[in-house]
N, C-alpha and C. Protein backbone atom coordinates (compact mmCIF):
# COMPACT_ATOMS: atom_id res chain seq x y z
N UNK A 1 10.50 3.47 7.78
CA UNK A 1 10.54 3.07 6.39
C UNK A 1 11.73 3.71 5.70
N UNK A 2 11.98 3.27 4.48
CA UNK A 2 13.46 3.55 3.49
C UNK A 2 13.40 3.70 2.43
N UNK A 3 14.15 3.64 1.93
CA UNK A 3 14.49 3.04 0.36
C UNK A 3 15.99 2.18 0.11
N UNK A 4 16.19 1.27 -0.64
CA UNK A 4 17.23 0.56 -0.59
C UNK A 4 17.23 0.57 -2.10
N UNK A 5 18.39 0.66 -3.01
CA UNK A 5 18.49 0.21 -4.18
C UNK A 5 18.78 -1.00 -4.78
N UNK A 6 18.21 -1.85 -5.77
CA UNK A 6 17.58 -2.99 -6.22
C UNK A 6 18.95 -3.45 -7.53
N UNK A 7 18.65 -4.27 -8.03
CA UNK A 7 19.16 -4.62 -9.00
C UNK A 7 19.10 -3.59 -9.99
N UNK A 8 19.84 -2.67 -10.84
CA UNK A 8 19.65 -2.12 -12.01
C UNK A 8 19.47 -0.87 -11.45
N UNK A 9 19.68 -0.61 -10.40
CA UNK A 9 19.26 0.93 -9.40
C UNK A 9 17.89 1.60 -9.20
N UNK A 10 16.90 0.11 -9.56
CA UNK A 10 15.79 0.54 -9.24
C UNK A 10 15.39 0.63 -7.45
N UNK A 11 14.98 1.87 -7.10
CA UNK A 11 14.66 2.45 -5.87
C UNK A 11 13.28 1.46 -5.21
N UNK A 12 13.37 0.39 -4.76
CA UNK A 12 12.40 -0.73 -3.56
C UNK A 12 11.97 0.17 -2.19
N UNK A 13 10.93 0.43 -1.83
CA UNK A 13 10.52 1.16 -0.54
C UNK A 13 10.56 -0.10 0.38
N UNK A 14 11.10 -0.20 1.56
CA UNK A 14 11.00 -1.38 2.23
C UNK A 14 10.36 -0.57 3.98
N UNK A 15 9.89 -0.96 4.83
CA UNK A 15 9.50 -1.14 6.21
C UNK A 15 10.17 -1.73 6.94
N UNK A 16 10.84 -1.00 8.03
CA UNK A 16 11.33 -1.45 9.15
C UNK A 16 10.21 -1.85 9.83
N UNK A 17 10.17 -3.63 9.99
CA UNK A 17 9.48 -3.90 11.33
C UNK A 17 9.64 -4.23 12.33
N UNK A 18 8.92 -4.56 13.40
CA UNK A 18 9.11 -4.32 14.86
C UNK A 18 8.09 -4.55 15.67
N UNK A 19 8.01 -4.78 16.62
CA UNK A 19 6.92 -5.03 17.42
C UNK A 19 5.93 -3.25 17.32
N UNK A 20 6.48 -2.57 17.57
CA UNK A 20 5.87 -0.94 17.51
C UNK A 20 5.24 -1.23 16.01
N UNK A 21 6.37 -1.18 15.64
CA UNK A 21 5.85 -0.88 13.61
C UNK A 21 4.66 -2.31 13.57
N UNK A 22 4.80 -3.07 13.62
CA UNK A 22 3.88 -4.12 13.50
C UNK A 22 2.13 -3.90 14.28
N UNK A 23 2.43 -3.18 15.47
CA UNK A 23 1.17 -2.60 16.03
C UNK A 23 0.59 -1.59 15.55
N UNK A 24 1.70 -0.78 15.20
CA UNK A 24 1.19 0.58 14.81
C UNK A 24 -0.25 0.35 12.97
N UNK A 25 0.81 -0.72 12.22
CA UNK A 25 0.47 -1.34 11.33
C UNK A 25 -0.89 -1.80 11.32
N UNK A 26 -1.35 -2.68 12.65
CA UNK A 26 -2.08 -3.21 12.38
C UNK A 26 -3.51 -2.42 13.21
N UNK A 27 -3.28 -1.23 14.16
CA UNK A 27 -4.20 -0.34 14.22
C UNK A 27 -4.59 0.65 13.17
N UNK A 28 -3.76 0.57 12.85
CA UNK A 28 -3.99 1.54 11.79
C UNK A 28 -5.01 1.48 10.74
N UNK A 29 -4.27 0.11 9.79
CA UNK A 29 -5.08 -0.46 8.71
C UNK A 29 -5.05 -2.00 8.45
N UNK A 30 -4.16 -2.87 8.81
CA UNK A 30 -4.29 -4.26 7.97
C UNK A 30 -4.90 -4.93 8.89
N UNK A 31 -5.65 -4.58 9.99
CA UNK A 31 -7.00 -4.87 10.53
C UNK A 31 -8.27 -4.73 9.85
N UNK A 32 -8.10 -3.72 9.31
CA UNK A 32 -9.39 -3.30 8.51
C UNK A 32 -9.23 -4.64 7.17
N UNK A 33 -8.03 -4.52 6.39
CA UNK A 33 -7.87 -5.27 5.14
C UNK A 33 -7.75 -6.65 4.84
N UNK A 34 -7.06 -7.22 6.33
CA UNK A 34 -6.27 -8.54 6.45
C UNK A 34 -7.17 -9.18 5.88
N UNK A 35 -8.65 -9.46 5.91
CA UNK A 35 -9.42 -10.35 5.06
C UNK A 35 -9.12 -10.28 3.52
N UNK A 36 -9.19 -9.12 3.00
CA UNK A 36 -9.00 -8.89 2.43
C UNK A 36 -7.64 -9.42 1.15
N UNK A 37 -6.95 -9.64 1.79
CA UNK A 37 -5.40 -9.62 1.62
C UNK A 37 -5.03 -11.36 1.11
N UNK A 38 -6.23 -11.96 1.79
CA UNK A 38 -6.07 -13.25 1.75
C UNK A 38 -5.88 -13.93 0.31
N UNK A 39 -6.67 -13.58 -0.96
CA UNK A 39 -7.08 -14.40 -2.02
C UNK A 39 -5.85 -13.35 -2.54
N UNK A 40 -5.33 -12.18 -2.29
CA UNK A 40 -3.65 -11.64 -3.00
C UNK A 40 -2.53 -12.33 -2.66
N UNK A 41 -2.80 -13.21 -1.93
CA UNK A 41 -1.51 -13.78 -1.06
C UNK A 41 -1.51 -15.16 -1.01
N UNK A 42 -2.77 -16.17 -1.52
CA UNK A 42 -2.87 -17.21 -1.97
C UNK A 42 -2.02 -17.62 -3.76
N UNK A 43 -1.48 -18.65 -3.83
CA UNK A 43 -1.60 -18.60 -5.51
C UNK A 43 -2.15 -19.10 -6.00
N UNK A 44 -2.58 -18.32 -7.39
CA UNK A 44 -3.43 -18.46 -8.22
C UNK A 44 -4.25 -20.09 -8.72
N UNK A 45 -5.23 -20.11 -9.15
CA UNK A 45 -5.74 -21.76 -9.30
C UNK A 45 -5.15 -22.10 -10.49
N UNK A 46 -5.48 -23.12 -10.77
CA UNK A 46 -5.07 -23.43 -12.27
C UNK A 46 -6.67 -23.20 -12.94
N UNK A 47 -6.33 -22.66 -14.01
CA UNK A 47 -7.44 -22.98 -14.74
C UNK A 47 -7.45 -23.46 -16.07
N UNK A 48 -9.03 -23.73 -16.62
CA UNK A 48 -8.59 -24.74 -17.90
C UNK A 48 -8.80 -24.25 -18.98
N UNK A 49 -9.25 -22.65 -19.05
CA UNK A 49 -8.91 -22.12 -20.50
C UNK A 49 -8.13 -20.79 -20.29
N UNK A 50 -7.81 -20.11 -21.40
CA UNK A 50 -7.10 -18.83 -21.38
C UNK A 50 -8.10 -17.95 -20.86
N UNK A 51 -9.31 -17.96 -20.99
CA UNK A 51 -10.31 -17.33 -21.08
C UNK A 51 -10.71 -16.78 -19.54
N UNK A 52 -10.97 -18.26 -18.31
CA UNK A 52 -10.77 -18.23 -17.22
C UNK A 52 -9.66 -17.73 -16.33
N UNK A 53 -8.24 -17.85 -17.37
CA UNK A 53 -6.93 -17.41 -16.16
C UNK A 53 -7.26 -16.05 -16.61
N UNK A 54 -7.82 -14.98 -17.76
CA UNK A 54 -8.00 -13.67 -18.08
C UNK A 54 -8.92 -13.22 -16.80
N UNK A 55 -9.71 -13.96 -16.91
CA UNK A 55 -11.11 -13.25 -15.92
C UNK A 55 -10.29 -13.14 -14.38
N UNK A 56 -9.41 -14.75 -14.21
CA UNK A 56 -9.24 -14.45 -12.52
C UNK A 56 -7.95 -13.60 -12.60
N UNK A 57 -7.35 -12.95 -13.23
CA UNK A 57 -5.81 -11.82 -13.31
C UNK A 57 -6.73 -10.71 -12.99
N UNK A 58 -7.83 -10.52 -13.94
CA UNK A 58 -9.12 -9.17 -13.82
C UNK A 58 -9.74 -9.28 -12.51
N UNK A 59 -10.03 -10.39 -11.94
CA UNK A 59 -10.36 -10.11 -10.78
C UNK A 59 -9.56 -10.00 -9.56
N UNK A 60 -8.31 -10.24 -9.68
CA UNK A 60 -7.20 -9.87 -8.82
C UNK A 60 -6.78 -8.25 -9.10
N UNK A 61 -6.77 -7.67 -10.20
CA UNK A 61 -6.18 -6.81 -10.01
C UNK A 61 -7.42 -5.65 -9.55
N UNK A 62 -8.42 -5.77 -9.83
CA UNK A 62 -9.75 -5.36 -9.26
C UNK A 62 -9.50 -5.60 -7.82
N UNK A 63 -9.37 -6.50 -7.27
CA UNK A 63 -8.96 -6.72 -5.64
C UNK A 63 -8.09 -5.88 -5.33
N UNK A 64 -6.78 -5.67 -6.06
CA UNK A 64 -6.07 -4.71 -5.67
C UNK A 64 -6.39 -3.29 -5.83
N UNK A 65 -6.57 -2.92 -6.81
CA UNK A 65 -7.38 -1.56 -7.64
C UNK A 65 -8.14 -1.24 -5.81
N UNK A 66 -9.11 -1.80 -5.38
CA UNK A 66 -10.07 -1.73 -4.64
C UNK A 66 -9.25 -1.71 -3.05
N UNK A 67 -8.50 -1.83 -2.97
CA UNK A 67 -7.25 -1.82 -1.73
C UNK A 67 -6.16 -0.92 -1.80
N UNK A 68 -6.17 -0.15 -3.00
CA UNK A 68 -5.66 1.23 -3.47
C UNK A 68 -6.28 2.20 -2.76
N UNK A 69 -7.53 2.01 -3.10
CA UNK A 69 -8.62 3.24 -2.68
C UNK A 69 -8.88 2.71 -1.38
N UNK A 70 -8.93 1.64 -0.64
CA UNK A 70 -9.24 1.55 0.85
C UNK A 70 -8.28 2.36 1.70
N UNK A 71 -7.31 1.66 1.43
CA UNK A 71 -5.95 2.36 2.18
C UNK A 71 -5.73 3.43 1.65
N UNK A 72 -5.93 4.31 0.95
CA UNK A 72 -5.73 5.66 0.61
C UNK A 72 -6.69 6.22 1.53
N UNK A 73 -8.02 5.60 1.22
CA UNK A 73 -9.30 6.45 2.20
C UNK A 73 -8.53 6.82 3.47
N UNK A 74 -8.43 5.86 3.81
CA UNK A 74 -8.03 5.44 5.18
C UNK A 74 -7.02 6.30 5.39
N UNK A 75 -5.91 6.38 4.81
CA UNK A 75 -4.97 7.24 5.46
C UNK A 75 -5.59 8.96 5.22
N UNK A 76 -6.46 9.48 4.62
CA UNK A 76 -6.64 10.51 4.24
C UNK A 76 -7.70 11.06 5.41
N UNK A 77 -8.72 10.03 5.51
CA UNK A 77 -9.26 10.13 7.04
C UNK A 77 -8.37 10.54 8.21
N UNK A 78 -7.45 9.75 8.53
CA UNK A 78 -6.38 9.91 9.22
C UNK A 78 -5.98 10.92 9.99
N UNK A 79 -5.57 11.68 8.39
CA UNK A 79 -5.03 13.30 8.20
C UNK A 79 -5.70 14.08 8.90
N UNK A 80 -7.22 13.93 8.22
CA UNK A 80 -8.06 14.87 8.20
C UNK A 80 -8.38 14.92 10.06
N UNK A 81 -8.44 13.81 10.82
CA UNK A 81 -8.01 13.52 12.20
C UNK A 81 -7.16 13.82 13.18
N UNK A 82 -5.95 14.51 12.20
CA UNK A 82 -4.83 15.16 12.76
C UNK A 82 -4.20 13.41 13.22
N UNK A 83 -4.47 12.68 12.74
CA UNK A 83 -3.47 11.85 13.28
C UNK A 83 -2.91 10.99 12.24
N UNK A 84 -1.81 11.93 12.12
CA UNK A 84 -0.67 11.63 11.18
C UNK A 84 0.03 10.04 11.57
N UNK A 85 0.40 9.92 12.72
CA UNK A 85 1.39 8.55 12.67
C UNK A 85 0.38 7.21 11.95
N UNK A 86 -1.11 7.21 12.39
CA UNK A 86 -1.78 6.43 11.62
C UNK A 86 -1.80 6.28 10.59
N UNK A 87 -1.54 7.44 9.71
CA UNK A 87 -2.10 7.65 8.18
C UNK A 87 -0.63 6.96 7.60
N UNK A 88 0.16 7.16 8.19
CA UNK A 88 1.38 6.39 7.07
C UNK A 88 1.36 4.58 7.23
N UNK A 89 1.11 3.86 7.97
CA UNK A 89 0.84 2.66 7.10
C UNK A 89 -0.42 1.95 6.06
N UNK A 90 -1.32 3.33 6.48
CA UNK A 90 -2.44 3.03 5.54
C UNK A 90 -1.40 3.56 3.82
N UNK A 91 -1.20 4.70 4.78
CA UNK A 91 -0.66 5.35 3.31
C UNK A 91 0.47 4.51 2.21
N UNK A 92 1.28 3.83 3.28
CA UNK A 92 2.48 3.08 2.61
C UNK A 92 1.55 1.70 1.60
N UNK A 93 0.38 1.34 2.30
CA UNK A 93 -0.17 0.16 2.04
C UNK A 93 -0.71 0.66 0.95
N UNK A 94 -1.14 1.70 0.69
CA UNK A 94 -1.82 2.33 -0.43
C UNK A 94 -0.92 2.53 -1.91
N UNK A 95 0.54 3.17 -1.76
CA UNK A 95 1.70 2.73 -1.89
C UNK A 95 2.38 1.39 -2.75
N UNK A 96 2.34 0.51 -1.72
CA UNK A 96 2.38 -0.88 -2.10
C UNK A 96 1.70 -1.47 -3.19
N UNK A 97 0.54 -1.23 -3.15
CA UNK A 97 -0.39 -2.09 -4.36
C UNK A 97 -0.58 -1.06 -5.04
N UNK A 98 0.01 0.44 -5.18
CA UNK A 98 0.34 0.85 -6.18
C UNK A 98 1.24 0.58 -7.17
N UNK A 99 2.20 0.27 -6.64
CA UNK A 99 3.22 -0.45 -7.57
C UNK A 99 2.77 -1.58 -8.04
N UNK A 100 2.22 -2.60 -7.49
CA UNK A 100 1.93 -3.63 -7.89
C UNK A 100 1.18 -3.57 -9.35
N UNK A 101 0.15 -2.74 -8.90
CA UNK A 101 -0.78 -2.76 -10.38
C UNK A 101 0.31 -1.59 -11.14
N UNK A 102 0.55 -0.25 -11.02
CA UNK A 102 0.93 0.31 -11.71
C UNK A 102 2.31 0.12 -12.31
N UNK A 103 3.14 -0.66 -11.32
CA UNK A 103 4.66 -0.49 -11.49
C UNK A 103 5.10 0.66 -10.73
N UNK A 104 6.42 0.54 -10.65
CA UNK A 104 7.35 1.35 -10.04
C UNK A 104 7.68 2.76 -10.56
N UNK A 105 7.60 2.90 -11.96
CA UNK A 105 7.71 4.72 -12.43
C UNK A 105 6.83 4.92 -12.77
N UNK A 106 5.64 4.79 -12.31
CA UNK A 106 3.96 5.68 -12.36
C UNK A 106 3.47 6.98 -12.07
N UNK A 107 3.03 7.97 -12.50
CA UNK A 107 2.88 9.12 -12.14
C UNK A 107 1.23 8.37 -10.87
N UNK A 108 1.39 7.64 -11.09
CA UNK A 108 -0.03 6.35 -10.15
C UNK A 108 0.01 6.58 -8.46
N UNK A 109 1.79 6.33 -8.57
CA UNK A 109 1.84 6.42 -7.53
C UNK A 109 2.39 8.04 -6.80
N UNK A 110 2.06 9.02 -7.28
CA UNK A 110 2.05 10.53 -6.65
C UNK A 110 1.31 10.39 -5.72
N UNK A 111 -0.22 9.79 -5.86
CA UNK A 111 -0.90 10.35 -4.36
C UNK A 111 -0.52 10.09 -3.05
N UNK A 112 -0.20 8.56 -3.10
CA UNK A 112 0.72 7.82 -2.05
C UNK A 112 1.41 8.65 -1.19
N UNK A 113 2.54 9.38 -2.45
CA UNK A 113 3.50 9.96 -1.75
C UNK A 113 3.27 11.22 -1.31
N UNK A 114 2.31 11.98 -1.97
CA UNK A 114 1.85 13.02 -1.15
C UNK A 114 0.88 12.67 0.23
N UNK A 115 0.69 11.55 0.21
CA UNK A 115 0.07 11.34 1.69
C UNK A 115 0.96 11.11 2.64
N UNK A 116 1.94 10.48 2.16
CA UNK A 116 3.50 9.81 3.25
C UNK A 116 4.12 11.48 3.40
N UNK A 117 4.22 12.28 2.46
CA UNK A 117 4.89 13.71 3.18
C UNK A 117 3.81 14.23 4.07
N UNK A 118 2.75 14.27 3.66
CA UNK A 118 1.87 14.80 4.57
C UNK A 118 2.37 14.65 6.07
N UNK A 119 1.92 13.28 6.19
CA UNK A 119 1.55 12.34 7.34
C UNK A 119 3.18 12.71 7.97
N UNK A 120 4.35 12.82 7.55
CA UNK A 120 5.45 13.18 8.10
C UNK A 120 6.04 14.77 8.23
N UNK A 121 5.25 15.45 7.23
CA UNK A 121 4.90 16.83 8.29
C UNK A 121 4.14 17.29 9.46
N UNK A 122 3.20 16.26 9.33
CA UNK A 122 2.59 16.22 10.55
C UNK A 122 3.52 16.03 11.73
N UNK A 123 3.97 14.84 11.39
CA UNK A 123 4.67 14.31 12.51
C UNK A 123 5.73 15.24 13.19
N UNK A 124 6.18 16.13 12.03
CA UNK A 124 7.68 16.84 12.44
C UNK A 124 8.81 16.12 11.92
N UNK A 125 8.61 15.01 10.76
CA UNK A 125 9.81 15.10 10.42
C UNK A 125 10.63 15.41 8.71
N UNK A 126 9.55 16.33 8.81
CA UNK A 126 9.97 17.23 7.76
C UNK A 126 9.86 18.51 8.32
N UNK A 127 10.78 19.36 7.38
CA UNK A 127 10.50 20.80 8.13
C UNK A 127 10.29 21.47 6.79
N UNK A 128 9.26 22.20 6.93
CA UNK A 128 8.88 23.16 5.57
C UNK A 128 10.06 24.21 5.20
């Protein structure tokens, strides 16, 4: 994983994938979620009052909200497992739909990133 800078020098986290990264990915966590993932990744219906497109935005971001805390669990389990290389795509995924709901300069997204240093001290590729 990286960072690449965006239009306006906003900092985008992006994933190198790969057949490894793509496995590693999907033992990890978007096995557990991929159902999940489905009605975030569909677009939205039409609906026929303001009232209805309010409720289904509330229930999307509730979908996400709720895939915050999965993939956080998940990578924190992980940890607690000593097995760090797992915990970072839960963790990144946790990450991800942090921004989504929170945006990009969130104090929202701290836990994330204290799970991604974690999970890469573990690993050794940080050095204290």
């Amino acid at each position: 994983s990286g960072q690449a800078k965006g239009k306006d020098n906003e900092v985008r986290v992006f994933v190198v994938s790969g057949v490894v990264h793509q496995r590693a990915d999907w033992n990890s966590i978007h096995e557990k979620i991929c159902q999940l993932l489905i009605p975030l990744r569909t677009s939205m219906p039409f609906y026929n009052s303001e009232e209805e497109r309010r409720h289904g935005l509330q229930q999307l971001q509730q979908r996400q909200k709720h895939l915050i805390e999965f993939c956080y669990t998940v990578a924190q389990k992980y940890l607690f497992e000593g097995k760090h290389a797992a915990a970072v795509p839960a963790a990144l995924h946790s990450l991800r739909f942090r921004m989504n709901v929170h945006g990009l300069s969130s104090v929202e997204l701290v836990p994330a990133y204290l799970l991604l240093a974690e999970a890469s001290l573990g690993l050794g590729h940080i050095v204290q």
